[in-house]
C-alpha atoms as a PDB file:
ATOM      1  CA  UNK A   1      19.235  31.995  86.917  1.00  0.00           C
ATOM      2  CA  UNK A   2      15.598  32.388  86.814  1.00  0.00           C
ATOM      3  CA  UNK A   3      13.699  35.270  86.707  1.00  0.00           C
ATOM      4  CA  UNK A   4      11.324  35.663  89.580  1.00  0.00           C
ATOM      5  CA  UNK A   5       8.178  36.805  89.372  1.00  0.00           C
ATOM      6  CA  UNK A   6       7.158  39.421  92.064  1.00  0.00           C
ATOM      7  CA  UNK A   7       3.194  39.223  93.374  1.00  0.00           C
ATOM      8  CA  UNK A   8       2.847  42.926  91.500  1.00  0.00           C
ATOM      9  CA  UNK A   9       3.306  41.166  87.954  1.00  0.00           C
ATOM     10  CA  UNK A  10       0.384  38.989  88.428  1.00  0.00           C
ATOM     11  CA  UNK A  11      -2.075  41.391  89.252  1.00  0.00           C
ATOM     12  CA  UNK A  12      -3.179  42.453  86.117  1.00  0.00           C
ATOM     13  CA  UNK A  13      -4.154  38.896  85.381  1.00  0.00           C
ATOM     14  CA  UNK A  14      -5.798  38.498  88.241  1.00  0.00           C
ATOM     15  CA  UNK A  15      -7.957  41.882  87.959  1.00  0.00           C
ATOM     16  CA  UNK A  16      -8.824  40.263  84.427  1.00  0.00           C
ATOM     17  CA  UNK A  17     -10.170  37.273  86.334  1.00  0.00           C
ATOM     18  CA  UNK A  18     -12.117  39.104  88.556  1.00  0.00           C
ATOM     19  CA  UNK A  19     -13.625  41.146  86.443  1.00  0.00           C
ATOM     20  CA  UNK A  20     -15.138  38.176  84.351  1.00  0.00           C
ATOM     21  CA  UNK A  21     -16.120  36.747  87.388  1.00  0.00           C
ATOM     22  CA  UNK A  22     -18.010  39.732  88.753  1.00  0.00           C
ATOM     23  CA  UNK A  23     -19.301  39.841  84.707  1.00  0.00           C
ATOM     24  CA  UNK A  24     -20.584  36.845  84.656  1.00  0.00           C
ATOM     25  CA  UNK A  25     -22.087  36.788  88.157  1.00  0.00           C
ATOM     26  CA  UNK A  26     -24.267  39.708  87.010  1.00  0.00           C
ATOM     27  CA  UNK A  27     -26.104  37.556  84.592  1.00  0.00           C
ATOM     28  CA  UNK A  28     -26.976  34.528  87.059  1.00  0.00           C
ATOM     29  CA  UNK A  29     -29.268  36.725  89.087  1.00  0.00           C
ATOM     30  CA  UNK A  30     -32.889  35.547  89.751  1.00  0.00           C
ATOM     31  CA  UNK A  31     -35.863  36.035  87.323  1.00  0.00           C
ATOM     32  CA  UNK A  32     -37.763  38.002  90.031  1.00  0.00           C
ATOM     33  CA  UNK A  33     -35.549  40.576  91.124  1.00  0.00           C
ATOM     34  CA  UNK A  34     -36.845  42.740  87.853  1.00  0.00           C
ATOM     35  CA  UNK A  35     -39.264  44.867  87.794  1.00  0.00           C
ATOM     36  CA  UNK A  36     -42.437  43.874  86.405  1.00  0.00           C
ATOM     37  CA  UNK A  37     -44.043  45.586  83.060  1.00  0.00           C
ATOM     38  CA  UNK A  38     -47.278  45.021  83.007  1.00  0.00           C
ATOM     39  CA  UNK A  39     -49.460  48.118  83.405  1.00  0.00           C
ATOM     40  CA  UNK A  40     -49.658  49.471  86.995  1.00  0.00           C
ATOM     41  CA  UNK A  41     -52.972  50.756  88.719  1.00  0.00           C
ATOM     42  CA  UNK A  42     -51.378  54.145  88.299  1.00  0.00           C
ATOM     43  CA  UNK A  43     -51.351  54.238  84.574  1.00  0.00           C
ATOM     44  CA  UNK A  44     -54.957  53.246  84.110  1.00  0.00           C
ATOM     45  CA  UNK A  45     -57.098  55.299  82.359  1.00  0.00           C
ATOM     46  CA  UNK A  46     -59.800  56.418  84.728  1.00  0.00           C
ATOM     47  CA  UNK A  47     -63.408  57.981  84.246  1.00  0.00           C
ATOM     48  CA  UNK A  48     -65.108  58.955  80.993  1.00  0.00           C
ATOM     49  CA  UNK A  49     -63.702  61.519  78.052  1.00  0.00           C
ATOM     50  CA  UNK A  50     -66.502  63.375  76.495  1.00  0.00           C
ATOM     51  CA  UNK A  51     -66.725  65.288  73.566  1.00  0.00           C
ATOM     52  CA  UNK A  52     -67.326  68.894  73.770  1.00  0.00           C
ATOM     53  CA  UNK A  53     -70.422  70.801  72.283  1.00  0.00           C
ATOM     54  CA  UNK A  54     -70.190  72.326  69.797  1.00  0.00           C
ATOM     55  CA  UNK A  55     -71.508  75.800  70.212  1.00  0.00           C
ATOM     56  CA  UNK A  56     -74.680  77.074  68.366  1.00  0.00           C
ATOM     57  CA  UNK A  57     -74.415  77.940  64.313  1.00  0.00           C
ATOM     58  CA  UNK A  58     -74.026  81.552  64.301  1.00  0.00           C
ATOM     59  CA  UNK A  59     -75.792  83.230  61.026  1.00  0.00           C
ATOM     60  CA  UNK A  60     -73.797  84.802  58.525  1.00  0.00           C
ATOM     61  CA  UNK A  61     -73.231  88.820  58.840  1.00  0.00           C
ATOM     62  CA  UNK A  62     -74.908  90.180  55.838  1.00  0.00           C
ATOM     63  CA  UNK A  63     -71.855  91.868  53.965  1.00  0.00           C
ATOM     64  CA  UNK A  64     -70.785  95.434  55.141  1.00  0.00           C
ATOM     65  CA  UNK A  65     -71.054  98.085  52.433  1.00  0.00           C
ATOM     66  CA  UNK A  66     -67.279 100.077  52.421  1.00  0.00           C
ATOM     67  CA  UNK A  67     -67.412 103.137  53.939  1.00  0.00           C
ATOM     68  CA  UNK A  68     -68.455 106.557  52.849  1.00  0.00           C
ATOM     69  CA  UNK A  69     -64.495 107.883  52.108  1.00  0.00           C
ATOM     70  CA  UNK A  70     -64.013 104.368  50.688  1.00  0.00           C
ATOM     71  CA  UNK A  71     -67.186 104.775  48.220  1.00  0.00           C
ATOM     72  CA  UNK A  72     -66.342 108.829  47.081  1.00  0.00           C
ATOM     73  CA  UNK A  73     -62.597 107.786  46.405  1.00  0.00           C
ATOM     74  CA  UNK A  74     -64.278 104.497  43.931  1.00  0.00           C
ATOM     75  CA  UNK A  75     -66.720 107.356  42.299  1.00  0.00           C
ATOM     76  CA  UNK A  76     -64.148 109.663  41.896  1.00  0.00           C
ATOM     77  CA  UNK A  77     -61.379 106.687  40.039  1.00  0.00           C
ATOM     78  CA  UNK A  78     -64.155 105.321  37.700  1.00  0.00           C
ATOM     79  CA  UNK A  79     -65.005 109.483  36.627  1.00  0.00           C
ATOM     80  CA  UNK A  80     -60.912 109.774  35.813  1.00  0.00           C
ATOM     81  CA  UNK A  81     -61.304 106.818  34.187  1.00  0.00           C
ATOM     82  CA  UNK A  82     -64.152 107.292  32.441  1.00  0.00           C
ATOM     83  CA  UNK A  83     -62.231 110.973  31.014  1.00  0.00           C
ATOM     84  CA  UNK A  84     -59.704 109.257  30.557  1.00  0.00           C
ATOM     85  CA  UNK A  85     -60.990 106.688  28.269  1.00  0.00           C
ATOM     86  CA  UNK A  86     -63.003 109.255  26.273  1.00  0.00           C
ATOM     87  CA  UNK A  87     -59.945 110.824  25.533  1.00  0.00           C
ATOM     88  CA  UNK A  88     -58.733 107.464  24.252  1.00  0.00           C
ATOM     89  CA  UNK A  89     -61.642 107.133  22.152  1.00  0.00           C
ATOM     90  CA  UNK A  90     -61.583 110.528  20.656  1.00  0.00           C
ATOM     91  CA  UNK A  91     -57.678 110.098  20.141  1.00  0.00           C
ATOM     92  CA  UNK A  92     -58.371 106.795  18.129  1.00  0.00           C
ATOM     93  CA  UNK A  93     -59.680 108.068  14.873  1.00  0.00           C
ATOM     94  CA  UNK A  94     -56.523 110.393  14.366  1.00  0.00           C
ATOM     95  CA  UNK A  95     -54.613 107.142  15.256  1.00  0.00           C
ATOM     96  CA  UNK A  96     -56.467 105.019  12.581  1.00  0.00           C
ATOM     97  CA  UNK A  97     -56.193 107.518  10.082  1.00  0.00           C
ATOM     98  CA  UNK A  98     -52.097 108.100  10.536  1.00  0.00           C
ATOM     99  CA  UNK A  99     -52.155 104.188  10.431  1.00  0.00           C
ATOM    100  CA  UNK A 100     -53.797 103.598   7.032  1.00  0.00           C
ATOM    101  CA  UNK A 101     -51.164 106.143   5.478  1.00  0.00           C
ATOM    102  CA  UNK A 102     -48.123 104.548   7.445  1.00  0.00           C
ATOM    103  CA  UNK A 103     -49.143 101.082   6.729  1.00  0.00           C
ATOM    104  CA  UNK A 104     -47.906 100.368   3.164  1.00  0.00           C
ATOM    105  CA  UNK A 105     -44.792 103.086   3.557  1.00  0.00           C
ATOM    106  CA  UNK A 106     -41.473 102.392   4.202  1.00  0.00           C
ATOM    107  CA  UNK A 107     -39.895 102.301   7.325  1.00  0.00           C
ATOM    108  CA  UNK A 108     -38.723 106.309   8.702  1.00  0.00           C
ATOM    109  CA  UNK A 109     -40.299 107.258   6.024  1.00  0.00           C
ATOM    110  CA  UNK A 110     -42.704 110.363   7.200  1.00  0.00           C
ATOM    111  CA  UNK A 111     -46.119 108.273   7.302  1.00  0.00           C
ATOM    112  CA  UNK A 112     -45.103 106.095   9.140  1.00  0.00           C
ATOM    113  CA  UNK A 113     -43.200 107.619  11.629  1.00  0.00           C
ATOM    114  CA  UNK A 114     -46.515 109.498  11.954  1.00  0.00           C
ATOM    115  CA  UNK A 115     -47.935 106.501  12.619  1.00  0.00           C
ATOM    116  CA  UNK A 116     -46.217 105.325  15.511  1.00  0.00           C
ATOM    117  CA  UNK A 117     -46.331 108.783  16.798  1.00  0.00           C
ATOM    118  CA  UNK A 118     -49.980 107.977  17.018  1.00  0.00           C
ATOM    119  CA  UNK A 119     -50.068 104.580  18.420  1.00  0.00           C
ATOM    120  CA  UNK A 120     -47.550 105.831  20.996  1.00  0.00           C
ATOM    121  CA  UNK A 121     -50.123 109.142  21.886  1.00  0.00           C
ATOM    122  CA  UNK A 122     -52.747 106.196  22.014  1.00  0.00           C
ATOM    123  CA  UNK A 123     -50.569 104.053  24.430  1.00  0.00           C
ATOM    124  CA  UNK A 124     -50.173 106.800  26.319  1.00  0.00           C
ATOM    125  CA  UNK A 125     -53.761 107.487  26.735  1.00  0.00           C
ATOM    126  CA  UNK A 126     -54.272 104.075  27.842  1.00  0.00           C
ATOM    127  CA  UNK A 127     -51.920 104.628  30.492  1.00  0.00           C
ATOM    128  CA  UNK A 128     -53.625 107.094  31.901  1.00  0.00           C
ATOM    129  CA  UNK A 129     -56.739 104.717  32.214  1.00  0.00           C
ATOM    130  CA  UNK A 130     -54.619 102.238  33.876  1.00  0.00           C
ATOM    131  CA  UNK A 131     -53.734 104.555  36.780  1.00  0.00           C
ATOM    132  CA  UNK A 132     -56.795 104.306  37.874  1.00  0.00           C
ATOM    133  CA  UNK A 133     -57.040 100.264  37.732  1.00  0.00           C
ATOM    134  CA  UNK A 134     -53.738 100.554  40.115  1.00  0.00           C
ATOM    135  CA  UNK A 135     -55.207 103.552  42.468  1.00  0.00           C
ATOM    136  CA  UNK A 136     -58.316 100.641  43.139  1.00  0.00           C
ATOM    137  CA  UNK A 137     -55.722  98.078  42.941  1.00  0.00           C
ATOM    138  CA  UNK A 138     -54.294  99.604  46.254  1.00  0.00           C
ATOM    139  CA  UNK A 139     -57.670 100.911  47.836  1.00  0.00           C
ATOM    140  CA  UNK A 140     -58.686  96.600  46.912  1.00  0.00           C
ATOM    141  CA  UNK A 141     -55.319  95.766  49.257  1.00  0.00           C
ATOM    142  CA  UNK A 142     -55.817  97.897  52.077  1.00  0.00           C
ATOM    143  CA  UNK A 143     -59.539  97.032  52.334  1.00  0.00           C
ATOM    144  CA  UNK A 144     -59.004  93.470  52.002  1.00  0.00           C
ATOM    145  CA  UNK A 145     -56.171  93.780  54.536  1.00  0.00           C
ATOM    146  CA  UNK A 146     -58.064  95.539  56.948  1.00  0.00           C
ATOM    147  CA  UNK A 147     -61.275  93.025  56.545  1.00  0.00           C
ATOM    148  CA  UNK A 148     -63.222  95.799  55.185  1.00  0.00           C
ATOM    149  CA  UNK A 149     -66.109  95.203  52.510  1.00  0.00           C
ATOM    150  CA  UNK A 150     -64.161  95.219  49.122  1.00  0.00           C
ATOM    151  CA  UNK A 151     -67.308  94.557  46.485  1.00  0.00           C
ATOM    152  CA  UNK A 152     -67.743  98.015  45.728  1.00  0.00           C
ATOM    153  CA  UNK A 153     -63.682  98.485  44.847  1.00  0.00           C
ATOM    154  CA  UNK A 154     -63.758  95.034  42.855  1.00  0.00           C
ATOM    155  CA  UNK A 155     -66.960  96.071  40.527  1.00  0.00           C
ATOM    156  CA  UNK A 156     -64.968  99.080  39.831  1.00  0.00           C
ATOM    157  CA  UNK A 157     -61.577  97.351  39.198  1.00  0.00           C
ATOM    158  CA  UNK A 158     -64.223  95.001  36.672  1.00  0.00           C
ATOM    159  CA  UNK A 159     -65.888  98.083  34.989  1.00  0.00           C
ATOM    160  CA  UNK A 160     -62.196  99.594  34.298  1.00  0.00           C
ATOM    161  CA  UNK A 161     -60.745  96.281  33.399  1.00  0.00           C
ATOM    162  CA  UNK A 162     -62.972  96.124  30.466  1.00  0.00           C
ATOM    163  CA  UNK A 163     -62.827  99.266  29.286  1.00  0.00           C
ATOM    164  CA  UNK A 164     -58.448  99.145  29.105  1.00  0.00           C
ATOM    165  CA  UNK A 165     -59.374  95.384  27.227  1.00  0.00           C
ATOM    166  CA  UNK A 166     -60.994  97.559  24.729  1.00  0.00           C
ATOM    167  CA  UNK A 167     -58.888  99.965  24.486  1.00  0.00           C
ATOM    168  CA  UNK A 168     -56.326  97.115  23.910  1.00  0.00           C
ATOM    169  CA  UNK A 169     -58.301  96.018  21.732  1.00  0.00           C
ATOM    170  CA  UNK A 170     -58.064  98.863  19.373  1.00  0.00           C
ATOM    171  CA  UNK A 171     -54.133  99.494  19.757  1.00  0.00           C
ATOM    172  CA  UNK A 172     -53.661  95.604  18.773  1.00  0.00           C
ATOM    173  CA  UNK A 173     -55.714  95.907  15.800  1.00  0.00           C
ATOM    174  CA  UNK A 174     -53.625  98.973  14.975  1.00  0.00           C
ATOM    175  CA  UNK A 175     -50.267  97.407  15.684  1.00  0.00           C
ATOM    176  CA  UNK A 176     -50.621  94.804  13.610  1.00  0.00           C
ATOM    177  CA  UNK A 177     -51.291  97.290  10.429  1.00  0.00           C
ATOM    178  CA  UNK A 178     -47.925  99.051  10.665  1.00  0.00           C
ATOM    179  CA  UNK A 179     -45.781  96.273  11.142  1.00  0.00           C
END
């Protein structure tokens, strides 16, 4: 006997065939039925741009000097500097002298364990110069920070800078005696 086919086992094939159909119909649609893209009266640019002026040169503010606290703080650093590095200087003879006996002993022997007792009484004078290069370093940040006049703190940071390269200097030229 044959099998008989009921009208619900064709209907996926014919839900296939309509949806091609419907498919296909989409494409056959006229040319003018889409929108056109040409540029629409809308999107025209209208009037006239023009550049803005530009406002009048303004002179240059002659430079600000720092303020009175500012300048008696920079006095009183470069006068504890300036102690300070006279105390290197008058330390440095001593030094030299305890370096010319160390610097042909042996090692631990007493010369020259008094020389690097020296050089380190030297290095610590020059330490004490340098606290002052990082007390302007500071009073140089805040300044700056604060867009407040910092000429006055970086002449000083120069003048202190070159005397600690002297004093470096001096300790080099001893170090490399007493190797």
């Amino acid at each position: 006997m044959a099998a008989r086919t009921t009208p619900y086992q064709q209907t996926p094939a014919m839900l296939v065939t309509s949806a091609a159909l419907f498919a296909l119909s989409a494409c056959a649609t006229a040319d003018t039925d889409y929108p056109s893209l040409a540029v629409r009266d809308a999107e025209r640019q209208r009037g006239v741009i023009e550049a803005p002026s530009l406002p009048e040169p303004v002179a240059p503010a002659l430079p600000r000097m720092a303020s009175t606290n500012v300048l008696q703080q920079i006095a009183a650093l470069r006068s504890e500097t300036v102690r300070a590095h006279q105390q290197f200087l008058d330390a440095a003879p001593a030094a030299r002298r305890a370096v010319s006996a160390g610097a042909g002993a042996a090692r631990a022997s007493d010369a020259w364990s008094g020389a690097q007792v020296a050089l380190a009484d030297l290095e610590t004078r020059r330490s004490v110069t340098a606290i002052s290069l990082a007390d302007l370093d500071a009073l140089f940040a805040d300044q700056a920070t604060g867009f407040d006049p910092v000429v006055e703190v970086a002449e000083a940071r120069d003048a202190i800078i070159a005397l600690l390269e002297e004093e470096d200097r001096i300790l080099s030229q001893l170090r490399a005696r007493i190797r």
